[in-house]
N, C-alpha and C. Protein backbone atom coordinates (compact mmCIF):
# COMPACT_ATOMS: atom_id res chain seq x y z
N UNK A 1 0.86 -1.18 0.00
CA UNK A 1 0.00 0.00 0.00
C UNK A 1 0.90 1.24 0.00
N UNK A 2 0.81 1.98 -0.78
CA UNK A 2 1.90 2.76 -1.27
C UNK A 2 0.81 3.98 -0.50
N UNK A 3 1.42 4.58 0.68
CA UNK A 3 0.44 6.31 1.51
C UNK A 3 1.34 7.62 1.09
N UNK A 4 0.40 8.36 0.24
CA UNK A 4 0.34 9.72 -0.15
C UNK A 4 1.20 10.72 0.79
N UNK A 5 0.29 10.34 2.00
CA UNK A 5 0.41 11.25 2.67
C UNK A 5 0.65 10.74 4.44
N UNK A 6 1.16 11.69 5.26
CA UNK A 6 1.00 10.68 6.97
C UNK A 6 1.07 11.74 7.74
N UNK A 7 -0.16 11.62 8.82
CA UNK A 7 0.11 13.15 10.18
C UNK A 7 -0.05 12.15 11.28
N UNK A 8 0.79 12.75 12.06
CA UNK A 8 0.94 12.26 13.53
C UNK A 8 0.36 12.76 14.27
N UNK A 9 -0.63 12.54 14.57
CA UNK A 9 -2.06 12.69 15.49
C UNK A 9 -1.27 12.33 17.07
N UNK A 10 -0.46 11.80 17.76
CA UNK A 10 0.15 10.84 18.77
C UNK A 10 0.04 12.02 19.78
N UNK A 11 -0.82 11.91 20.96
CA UNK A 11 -1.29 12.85 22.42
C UNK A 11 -2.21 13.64 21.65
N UNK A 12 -2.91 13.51 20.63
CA UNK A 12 -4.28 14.63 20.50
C UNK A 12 -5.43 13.45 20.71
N UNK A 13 -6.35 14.72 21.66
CA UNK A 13 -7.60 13.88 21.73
C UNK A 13 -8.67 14.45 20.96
N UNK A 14 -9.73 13.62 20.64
CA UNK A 14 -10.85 14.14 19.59
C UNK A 14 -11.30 15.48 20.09
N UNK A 15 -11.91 15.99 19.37
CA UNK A 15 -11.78 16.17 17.60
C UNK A 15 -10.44 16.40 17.26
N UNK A 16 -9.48 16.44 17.20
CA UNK A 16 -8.44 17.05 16.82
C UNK A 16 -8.24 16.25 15.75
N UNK A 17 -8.02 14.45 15.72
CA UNK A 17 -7.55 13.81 14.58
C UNK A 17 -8.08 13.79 13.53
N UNK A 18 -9.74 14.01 13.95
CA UNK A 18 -10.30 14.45 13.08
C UNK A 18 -10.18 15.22 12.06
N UNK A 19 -10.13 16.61 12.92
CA UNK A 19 -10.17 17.81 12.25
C UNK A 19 -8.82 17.94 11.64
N UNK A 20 -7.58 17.62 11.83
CA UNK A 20 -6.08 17.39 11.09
C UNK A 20 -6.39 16.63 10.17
N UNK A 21 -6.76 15.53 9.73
CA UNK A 21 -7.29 14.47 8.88
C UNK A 21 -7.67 15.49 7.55
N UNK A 22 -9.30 15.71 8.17
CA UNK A 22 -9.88 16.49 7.38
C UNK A 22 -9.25 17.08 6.37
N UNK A 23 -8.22 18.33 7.25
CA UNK A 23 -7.23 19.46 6.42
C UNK A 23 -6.65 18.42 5.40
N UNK A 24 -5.81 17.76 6.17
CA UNK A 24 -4.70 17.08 4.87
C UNK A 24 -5.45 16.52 3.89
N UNK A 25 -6.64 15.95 4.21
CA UNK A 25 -7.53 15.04 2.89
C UNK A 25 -7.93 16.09 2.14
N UNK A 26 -8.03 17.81 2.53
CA UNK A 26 -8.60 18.53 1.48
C UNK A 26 -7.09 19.27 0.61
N UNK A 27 -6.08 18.86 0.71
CA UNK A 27 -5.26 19.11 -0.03
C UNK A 27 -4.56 18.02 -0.54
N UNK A 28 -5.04 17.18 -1.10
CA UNK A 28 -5.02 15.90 -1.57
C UNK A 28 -5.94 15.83 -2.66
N UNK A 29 -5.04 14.25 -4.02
CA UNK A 29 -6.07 14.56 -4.78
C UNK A 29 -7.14 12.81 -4.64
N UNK A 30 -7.91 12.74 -5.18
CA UNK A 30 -8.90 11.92 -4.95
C UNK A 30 -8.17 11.05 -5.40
N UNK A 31 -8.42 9.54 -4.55
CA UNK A 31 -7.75 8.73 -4.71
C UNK A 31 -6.66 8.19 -4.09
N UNK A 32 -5.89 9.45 -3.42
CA UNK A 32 -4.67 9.35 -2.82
C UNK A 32 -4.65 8.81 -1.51
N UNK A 33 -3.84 7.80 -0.76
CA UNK A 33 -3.93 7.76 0.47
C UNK A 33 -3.71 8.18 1.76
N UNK A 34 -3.93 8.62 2.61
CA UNK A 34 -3.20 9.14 4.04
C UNK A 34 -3.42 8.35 5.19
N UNK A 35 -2.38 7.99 6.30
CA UNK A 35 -2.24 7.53 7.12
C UNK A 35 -2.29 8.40 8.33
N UNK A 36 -2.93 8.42 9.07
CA UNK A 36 -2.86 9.11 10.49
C UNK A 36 -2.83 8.20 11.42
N UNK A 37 -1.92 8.75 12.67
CA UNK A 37 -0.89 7.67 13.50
C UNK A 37 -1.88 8.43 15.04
N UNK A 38 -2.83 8.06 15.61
CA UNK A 38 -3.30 8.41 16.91
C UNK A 38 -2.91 7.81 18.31
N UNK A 39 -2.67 8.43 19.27
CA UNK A 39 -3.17 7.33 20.37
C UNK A 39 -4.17 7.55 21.38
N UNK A 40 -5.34 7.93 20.79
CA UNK A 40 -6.95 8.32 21.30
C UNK A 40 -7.75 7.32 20.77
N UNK A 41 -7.50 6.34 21.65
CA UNK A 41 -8.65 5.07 22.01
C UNK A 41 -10.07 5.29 21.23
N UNK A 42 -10.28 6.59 21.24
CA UNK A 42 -11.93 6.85 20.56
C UNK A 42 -11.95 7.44 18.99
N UNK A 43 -10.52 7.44 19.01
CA UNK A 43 -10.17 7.40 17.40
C UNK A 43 -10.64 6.03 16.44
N UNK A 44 -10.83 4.84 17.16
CA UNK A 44 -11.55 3.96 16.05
C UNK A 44 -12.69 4.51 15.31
N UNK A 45 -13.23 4.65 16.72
CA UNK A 45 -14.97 4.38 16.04
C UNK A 45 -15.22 5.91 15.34
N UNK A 46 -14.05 6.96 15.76
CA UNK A 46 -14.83 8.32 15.11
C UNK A 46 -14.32 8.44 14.02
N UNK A 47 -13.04 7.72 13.13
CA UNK A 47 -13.10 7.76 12.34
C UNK A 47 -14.04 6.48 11.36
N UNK A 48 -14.38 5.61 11.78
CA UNK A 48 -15.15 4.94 10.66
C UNK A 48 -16.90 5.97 10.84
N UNK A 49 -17.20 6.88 11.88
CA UNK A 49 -18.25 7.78 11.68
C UNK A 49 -17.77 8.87 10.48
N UNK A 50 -16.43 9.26 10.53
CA UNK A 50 -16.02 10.11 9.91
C UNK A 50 -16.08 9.98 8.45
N UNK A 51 -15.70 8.31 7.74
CA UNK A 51 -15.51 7.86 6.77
C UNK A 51 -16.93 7.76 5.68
N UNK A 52 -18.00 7.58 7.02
CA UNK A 52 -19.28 7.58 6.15
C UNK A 52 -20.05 9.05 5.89
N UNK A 53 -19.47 9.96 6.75
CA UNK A 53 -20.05 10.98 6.76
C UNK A 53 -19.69 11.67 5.20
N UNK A 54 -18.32 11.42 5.44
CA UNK A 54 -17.56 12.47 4.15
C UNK A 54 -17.34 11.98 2.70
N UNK A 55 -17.70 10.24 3.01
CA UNK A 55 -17.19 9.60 1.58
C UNK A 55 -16.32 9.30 1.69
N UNK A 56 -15.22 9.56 1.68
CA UNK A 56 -13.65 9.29 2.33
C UNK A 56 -13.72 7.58 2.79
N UNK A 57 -13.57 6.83 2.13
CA UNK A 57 -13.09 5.11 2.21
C UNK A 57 -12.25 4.89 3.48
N UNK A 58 -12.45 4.45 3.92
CA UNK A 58 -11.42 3.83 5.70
C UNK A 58 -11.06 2.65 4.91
N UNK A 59 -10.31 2.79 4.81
CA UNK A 59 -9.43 1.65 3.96
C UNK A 59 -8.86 0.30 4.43
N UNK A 60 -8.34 1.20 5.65
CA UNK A 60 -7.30 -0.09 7.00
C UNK A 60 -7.35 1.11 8.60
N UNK A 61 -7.35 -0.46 9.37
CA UNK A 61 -7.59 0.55 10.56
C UNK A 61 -7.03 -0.69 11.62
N UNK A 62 -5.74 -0.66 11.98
CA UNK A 62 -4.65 -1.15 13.16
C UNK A 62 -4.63 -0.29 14.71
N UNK A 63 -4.27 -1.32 15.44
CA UNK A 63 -3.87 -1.10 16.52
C UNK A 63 -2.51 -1.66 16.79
N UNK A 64 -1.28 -1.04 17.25
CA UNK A 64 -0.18 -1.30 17.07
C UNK A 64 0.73 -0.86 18.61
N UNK A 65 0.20 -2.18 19.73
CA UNK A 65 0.97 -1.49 20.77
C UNK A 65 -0.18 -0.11 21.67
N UNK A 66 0.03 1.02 21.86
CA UNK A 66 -0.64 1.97 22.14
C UNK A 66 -1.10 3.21 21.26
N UNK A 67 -1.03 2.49 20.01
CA UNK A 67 -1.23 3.45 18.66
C UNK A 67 -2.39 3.02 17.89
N UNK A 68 -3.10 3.86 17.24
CA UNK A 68 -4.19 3.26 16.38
C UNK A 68 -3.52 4.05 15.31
N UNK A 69 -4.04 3.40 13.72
CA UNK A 69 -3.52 4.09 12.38
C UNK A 69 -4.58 3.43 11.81
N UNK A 70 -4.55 4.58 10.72
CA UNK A 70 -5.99 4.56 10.08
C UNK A 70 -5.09 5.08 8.65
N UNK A 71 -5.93 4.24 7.88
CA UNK A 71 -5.39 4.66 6.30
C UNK A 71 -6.88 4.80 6.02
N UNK A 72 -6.84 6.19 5.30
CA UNK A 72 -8.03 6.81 4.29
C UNK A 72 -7.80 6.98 2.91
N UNK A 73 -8.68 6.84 1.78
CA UNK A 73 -8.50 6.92 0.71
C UNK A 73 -9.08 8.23 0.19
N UNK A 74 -8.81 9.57 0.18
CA UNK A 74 -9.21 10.65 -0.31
C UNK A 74 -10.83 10.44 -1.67
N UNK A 75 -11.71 10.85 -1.19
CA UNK A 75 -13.06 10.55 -2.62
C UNK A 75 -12.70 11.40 -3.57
């Protein structure tokens, strides 16, 4: 899986990964991937809310140790 793009979300709590996400996916072109690296436990579930809201594909979504990462596919 070849990622576009990657922000380190690591000590922000929601909304924040969100709202960082967001930014980078709107300077991106459709299609492209980004990885965001969290460690806010409530980062699963708000980004697969996030994914249906916006269109934006949740592609892959790990837990790694005390880290969650989420790969999105820009719509």
């Amino acid at each position: 899986m070849q990622i576009d793009k990657e922000i380190d979300t690591r000590g922000l709590n929601c909304p924040l990964p969100i709202l960082k996400a967001k930014k980078a996916l709107s300077d991106m072109q459709s299609g492209q991937l980004l990885r965001v690296i969290s460690t806010d436990g409530g980062s699963m579930r708000d980004f697969q809310a996030f994914s249906k809201q916006t269109g934006n594909e949740l592609v892959d979504q790990q837990t790694v140790g005390d880290e969650f990462i989420h790969v999105l596919r820009r719509r």
